[in-house]
C-alpha atoms as a PDB file:
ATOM      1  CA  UNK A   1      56.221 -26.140 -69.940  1.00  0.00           C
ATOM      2  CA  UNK A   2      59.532 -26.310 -67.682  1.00  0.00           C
ATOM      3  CA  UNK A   3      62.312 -25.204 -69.324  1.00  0.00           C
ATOM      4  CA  UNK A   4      65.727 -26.734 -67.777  1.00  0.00           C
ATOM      5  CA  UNK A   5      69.317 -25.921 -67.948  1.00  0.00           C
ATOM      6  CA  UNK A   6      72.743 -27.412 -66.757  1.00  0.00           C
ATOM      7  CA  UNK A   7      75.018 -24.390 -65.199  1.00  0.00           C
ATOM      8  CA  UNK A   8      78.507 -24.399 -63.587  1.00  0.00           C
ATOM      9  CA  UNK A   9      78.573 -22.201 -60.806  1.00  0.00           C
ATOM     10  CA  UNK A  10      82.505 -21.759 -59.113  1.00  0.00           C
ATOM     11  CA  UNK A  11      81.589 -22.479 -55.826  1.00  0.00           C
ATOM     12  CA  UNK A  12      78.974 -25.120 -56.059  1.00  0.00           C
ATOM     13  CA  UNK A  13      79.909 -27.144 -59.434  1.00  0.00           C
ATOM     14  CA  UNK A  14      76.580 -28.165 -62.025  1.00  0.00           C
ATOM     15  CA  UNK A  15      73.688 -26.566 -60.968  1.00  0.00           C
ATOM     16  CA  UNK A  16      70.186 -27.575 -62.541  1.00  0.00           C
ATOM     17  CA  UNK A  17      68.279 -24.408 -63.494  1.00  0.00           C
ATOM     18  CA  UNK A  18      64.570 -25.145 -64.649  1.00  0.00           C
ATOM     19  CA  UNK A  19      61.836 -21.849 -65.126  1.00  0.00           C
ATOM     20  CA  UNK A  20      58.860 -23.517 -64.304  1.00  0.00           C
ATOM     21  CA  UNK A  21      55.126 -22.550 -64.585  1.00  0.00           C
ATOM     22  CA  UNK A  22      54.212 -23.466 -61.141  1.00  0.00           C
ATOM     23  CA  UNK A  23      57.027 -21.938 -59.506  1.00  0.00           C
ATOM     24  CA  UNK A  24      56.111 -18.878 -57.192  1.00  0.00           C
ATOM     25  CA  UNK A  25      59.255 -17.774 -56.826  1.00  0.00           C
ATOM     26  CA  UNK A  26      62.952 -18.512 -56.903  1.00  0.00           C
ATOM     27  CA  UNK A  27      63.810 -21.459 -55.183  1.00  0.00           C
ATOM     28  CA  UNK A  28      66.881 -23.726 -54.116  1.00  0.00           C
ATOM     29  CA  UNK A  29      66.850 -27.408 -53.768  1.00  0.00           C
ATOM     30  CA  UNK A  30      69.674 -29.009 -52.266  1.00  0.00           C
ATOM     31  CA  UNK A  31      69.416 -33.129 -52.682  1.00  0.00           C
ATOM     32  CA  UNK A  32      71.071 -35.505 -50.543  1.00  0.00           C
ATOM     33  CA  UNK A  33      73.327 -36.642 -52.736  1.00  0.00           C
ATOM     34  CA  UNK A  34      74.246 -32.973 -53.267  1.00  0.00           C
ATOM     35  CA  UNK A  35      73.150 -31.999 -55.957  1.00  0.00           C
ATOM     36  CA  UNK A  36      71.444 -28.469 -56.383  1.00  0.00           C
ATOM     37  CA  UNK A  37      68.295 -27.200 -58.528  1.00  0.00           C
ATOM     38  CA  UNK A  38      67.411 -23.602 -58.689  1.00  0.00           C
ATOM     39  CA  UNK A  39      63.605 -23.197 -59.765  1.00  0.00           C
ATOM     40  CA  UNK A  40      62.149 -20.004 -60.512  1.00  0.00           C
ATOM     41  CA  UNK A  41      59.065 -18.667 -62.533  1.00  0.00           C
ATOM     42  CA  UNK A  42      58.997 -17.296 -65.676  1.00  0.00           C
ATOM     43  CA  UNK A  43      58.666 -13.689 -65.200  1.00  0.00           C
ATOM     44  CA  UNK A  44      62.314 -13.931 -63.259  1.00  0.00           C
ATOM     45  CA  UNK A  45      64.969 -13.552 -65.537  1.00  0.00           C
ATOM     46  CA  UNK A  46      67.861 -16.441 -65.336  1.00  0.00           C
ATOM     47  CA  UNK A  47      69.945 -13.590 -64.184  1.00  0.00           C
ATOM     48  CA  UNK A  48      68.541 -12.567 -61.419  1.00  0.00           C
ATOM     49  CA  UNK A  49      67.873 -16.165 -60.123  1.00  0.00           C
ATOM     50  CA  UNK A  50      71.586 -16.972 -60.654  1.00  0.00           C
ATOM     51  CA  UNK A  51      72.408 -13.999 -58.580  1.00  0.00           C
ATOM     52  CA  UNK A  52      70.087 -15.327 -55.972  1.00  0.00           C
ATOM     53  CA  UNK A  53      71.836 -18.540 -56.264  1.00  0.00           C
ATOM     54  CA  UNK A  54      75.120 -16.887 -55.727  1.00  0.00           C
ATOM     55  CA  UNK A  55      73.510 -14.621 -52.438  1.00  0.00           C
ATOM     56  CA  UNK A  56      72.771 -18.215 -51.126  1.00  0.00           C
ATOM     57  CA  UNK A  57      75.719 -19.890 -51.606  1.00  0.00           C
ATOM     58  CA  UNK A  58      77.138 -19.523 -48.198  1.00  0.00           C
ATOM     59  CA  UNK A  59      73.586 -21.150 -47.265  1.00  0.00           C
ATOM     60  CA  UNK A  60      73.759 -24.174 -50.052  1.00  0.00           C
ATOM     61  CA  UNK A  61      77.843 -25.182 -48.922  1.00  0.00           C
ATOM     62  CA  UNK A  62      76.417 -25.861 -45.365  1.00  0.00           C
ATOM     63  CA  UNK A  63      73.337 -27.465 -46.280  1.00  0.00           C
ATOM     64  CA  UNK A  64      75.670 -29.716 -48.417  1.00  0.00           C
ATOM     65  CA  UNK A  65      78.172 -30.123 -45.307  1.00  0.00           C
ATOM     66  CA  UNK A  66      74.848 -31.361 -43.342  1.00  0.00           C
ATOM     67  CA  UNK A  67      73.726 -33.636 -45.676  1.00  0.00           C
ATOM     68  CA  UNK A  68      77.288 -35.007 -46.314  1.00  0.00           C
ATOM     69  CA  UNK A  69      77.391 -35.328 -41.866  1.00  0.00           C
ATOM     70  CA  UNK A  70      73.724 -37.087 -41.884  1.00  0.00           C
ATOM     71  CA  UNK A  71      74.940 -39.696 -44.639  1.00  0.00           C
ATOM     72  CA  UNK A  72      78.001 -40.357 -42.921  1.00  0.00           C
ATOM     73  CA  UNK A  73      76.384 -41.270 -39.849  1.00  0.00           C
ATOM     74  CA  UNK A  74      74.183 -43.637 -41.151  1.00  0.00           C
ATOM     75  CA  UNK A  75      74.830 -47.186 -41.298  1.00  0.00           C
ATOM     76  CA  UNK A  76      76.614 -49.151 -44.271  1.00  0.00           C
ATOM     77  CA  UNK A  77      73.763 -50.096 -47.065  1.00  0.00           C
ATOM     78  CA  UNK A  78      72.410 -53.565 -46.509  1.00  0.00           C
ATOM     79  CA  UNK A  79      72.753 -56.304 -48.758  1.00  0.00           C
ATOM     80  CA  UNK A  80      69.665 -55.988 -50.733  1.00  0.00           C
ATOM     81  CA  UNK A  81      68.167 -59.146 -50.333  1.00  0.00           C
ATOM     82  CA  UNK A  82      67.856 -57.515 -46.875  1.00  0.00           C
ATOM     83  CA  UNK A  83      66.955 -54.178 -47.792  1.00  0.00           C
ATOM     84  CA  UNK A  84      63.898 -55.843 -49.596  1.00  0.00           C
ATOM     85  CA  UNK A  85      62.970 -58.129 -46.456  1.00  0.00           C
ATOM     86  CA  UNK A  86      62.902 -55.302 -44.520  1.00  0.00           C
ATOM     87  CA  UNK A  87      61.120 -52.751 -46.853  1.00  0.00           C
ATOM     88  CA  UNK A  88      58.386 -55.863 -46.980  1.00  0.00           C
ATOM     89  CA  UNK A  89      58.141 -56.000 -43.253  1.00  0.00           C
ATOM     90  CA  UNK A  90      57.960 -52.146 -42.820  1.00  0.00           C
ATOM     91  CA  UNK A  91      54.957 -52.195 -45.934  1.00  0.00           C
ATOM     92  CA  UNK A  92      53.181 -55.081 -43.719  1.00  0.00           C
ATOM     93  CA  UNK A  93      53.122 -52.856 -40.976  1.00  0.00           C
ATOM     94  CA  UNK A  94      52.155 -49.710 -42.628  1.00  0.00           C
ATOM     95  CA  UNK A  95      48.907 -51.381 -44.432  1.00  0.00           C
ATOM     96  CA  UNK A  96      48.245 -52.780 -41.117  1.00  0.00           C
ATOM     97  CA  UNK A  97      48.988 -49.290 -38.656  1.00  0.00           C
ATOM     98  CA  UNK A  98      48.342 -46.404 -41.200  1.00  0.00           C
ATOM     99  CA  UNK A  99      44.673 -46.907 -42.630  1.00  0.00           C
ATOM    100  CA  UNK A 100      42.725 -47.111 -38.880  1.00  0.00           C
ATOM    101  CA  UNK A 101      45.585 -44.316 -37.838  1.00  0.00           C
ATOM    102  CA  UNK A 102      44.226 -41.987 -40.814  1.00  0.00           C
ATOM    103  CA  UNK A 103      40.712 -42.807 -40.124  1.00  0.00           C
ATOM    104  CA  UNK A 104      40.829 -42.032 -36.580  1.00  0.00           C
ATOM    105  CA  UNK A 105      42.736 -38.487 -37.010  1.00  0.00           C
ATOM    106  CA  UNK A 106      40.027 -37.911 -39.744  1.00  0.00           C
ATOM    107  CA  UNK A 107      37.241 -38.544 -37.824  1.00  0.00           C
ATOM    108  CA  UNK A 108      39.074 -36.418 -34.685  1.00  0.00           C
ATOM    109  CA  UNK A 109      39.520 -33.253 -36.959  1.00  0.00           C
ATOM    110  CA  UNK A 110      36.392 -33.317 -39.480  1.00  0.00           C
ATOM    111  CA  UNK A 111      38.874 -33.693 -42.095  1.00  0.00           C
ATOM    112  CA  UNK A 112      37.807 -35.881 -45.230  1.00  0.00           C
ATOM    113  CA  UNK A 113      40.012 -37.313 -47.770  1.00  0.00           C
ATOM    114  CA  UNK A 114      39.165 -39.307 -51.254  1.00  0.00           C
ATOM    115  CA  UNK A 115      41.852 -42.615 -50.452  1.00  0.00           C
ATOM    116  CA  UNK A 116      44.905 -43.726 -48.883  1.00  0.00           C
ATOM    117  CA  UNK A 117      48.092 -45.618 -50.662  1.00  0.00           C
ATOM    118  CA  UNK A 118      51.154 -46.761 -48.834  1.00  0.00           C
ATOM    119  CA  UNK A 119      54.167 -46.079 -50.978  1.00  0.00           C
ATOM    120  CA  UNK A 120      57.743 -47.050 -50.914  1.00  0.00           C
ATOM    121  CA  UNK A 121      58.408 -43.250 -51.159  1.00  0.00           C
ATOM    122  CA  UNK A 122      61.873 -42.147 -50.008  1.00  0.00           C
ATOM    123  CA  UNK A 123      61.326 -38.283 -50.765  1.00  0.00           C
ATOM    124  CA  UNK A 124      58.458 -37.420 -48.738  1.00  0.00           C
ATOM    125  CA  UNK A 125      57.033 -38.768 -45.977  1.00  0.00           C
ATOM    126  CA  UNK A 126      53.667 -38.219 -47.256  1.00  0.00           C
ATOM    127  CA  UNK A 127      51.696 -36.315 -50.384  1.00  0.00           C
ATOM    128  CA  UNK A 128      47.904 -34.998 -51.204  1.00  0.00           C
ATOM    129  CA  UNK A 129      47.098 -34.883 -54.570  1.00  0.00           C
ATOM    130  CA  UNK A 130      44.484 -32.622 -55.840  1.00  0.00           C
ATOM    131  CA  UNK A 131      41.778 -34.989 -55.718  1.00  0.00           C
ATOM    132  CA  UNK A 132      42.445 -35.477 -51.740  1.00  0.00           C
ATOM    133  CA  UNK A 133      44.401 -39.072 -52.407  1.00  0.00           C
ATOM    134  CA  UNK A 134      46.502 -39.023 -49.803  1.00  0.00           C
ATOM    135  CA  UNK A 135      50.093 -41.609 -50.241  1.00  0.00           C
ATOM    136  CA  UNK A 136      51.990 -42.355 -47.196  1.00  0.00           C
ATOM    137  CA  UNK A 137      55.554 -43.569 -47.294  1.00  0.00           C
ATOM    138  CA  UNK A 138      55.829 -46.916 -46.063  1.00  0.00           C
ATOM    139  CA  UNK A 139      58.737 -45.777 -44.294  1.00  0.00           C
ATOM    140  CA  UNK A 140      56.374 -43.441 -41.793  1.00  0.00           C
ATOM    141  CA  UNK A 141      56.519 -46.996 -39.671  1.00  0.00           C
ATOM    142  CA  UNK A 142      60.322 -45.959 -38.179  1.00  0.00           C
ATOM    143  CA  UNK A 143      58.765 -43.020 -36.949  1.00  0.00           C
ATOM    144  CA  UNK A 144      57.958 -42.554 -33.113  1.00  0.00           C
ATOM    145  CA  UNK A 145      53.832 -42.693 -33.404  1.00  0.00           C
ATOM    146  CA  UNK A 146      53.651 -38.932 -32.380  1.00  0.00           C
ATOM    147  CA  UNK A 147      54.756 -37.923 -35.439  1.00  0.00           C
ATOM    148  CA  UNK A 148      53.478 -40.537 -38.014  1.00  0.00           C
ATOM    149  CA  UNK A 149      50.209 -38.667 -36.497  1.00  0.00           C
ATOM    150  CA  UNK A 150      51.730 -35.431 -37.210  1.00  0.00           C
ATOM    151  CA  UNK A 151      52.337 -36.019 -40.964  1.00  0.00           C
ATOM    152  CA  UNK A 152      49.002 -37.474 -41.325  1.00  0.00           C
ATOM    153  CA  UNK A 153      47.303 -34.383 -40.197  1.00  0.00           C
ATOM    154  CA  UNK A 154      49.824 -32.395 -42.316  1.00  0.00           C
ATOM    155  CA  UNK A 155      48.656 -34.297 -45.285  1.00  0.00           C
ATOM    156  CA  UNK A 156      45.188 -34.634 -44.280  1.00  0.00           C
ATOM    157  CA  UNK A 157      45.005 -30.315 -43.572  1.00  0.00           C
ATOM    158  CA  UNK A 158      46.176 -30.240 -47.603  1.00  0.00           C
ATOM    159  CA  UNK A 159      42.612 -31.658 -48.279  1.00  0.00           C
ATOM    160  CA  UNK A 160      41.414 -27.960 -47.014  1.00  0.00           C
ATOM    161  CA  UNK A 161      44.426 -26.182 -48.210  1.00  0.00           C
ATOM    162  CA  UNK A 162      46.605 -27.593 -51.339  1.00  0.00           C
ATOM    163  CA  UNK A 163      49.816 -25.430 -50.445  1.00  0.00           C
ATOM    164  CA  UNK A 164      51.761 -24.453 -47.642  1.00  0.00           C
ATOM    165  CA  UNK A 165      49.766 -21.024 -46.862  1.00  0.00           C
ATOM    166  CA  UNK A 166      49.714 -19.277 -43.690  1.00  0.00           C
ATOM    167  CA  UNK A 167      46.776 -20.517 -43.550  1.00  0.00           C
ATOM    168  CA  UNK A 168      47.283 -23.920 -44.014  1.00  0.00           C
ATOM    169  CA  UNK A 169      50.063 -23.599 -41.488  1.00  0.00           C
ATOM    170  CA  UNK A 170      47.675 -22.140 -39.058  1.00  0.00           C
ATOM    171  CA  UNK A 171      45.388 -24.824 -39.559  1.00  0.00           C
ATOM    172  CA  UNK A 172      47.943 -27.592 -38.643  1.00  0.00           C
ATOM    173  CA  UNK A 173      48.743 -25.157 -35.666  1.00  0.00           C
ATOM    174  CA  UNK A 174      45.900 -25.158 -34.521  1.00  0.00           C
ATOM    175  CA  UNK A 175      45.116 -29.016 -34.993  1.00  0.00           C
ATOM    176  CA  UNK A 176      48.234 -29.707 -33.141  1.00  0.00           C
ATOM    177  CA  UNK A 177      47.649 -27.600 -30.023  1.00  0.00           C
ATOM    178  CA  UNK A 178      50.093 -24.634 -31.039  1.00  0.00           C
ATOM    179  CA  UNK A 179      53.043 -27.328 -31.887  1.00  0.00           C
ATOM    180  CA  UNK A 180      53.360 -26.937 -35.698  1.00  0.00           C
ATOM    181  CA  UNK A 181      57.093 -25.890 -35.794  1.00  0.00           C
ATOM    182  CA  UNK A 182      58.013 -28.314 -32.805  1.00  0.00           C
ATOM    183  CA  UNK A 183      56.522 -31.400 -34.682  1.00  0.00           C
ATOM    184  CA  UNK A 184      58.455 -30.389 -38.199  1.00  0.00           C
ATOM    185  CA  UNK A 185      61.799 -29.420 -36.134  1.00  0.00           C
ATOM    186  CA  UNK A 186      61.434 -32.965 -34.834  1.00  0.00           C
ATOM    187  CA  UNK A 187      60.370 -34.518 -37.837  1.00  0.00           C
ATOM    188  CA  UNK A 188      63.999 -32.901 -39.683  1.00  0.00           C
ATOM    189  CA  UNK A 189      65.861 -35.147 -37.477  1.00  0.00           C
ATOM    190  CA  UNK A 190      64.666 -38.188 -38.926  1.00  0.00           C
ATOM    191  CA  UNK A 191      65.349 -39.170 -42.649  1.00  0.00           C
ATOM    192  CA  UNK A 192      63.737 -41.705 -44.800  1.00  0.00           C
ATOM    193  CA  UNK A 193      66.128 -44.510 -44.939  1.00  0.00           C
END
């Protein structure tokens, strides 16, 4: 069971510290709101990942600066009467574009997968779970088509591999013709709205 923890760090304010189970190693999270999590397993002391934290902190105050640039670039929030037509419209279009788009890159690669949803996810742009569901964010449909393709066949490669392995990375290399990191350097640029 996760264990979590609210610490102040000088530099970086409240930091969420959980020792998790399924964490491999230590990790930082940096939201876009700002906020930060540190993650780490339990045979890491909360020592040593708070030293970690405080090696990184250089790397979390401009990953924070970033985030703060990306959401002051973006438009003001719509009224939400809006925000819901629009989320409606973009879910039309998903259920309409994403299940023959998923079959078809299935079919292309050999890769099989249990079911797909269409979420109003605004985390991820897509998730497998370990049964091979696959959910795709609703908001996949303000992507260029190139790279709604390219998160399908990231998603669809976790039916083979359920992590992010070298060798599940090599497997979407080599199902995108050598352009793994090119597709997810693009796919940074864009946020879910």
């Amino acid at each position: 069971m996760s264990a979590e923890k609210r610490v102040t760090r000088p530099a970086l304010g409240e930091v969420v510290c959980v020792r998790s189970p399924r964490a491999r190693r230590i990790s930082i999270s940096v939201r876009a709101s700002g906020a930060v999590r540190l993650s780490y397993p339990p045979g890491i002391s909360e020592r040593r990942a708070l030293a970690f934290l405080d090696e990184k902190t250089p790397w979390v105050v401009r990953t924070r600066e970033r985030l703060a640039a990306r959401r002051a670039a973006l438009p003001a929030p719509l009224p939400p009467e809006e925000e819901l037509r629009q989320r409606e419209e973009l879910r039309r279009a998903a259920k309409e574009d994403l299940p023959a788009r998923i079959a078809r890159i299935a079919a292309a690669t050999g890769l099989r997968y249990e079911r797909m949803t269409v979420r109003a996810a605004r985390t991820k742009w897509g998730s497998c779970s370990g049964r091979n569901t696959i959910s795709l964010s609703l908001y996949l449909m303000t992507l260029p088509e190139h790279l709604r393709d390219y998160v399908i066949l990231h998603e669809l490669c976790h039916t083979v591999h359920h992590d992010h392995s070298p060798r599940f990375h090599a497997l979407v290399d080599r199902l995108t013709g050598g352009r793994e990191r090119e597709l997810a350097a693009e796919l940074r640029r864009y946020s879910i709205c």
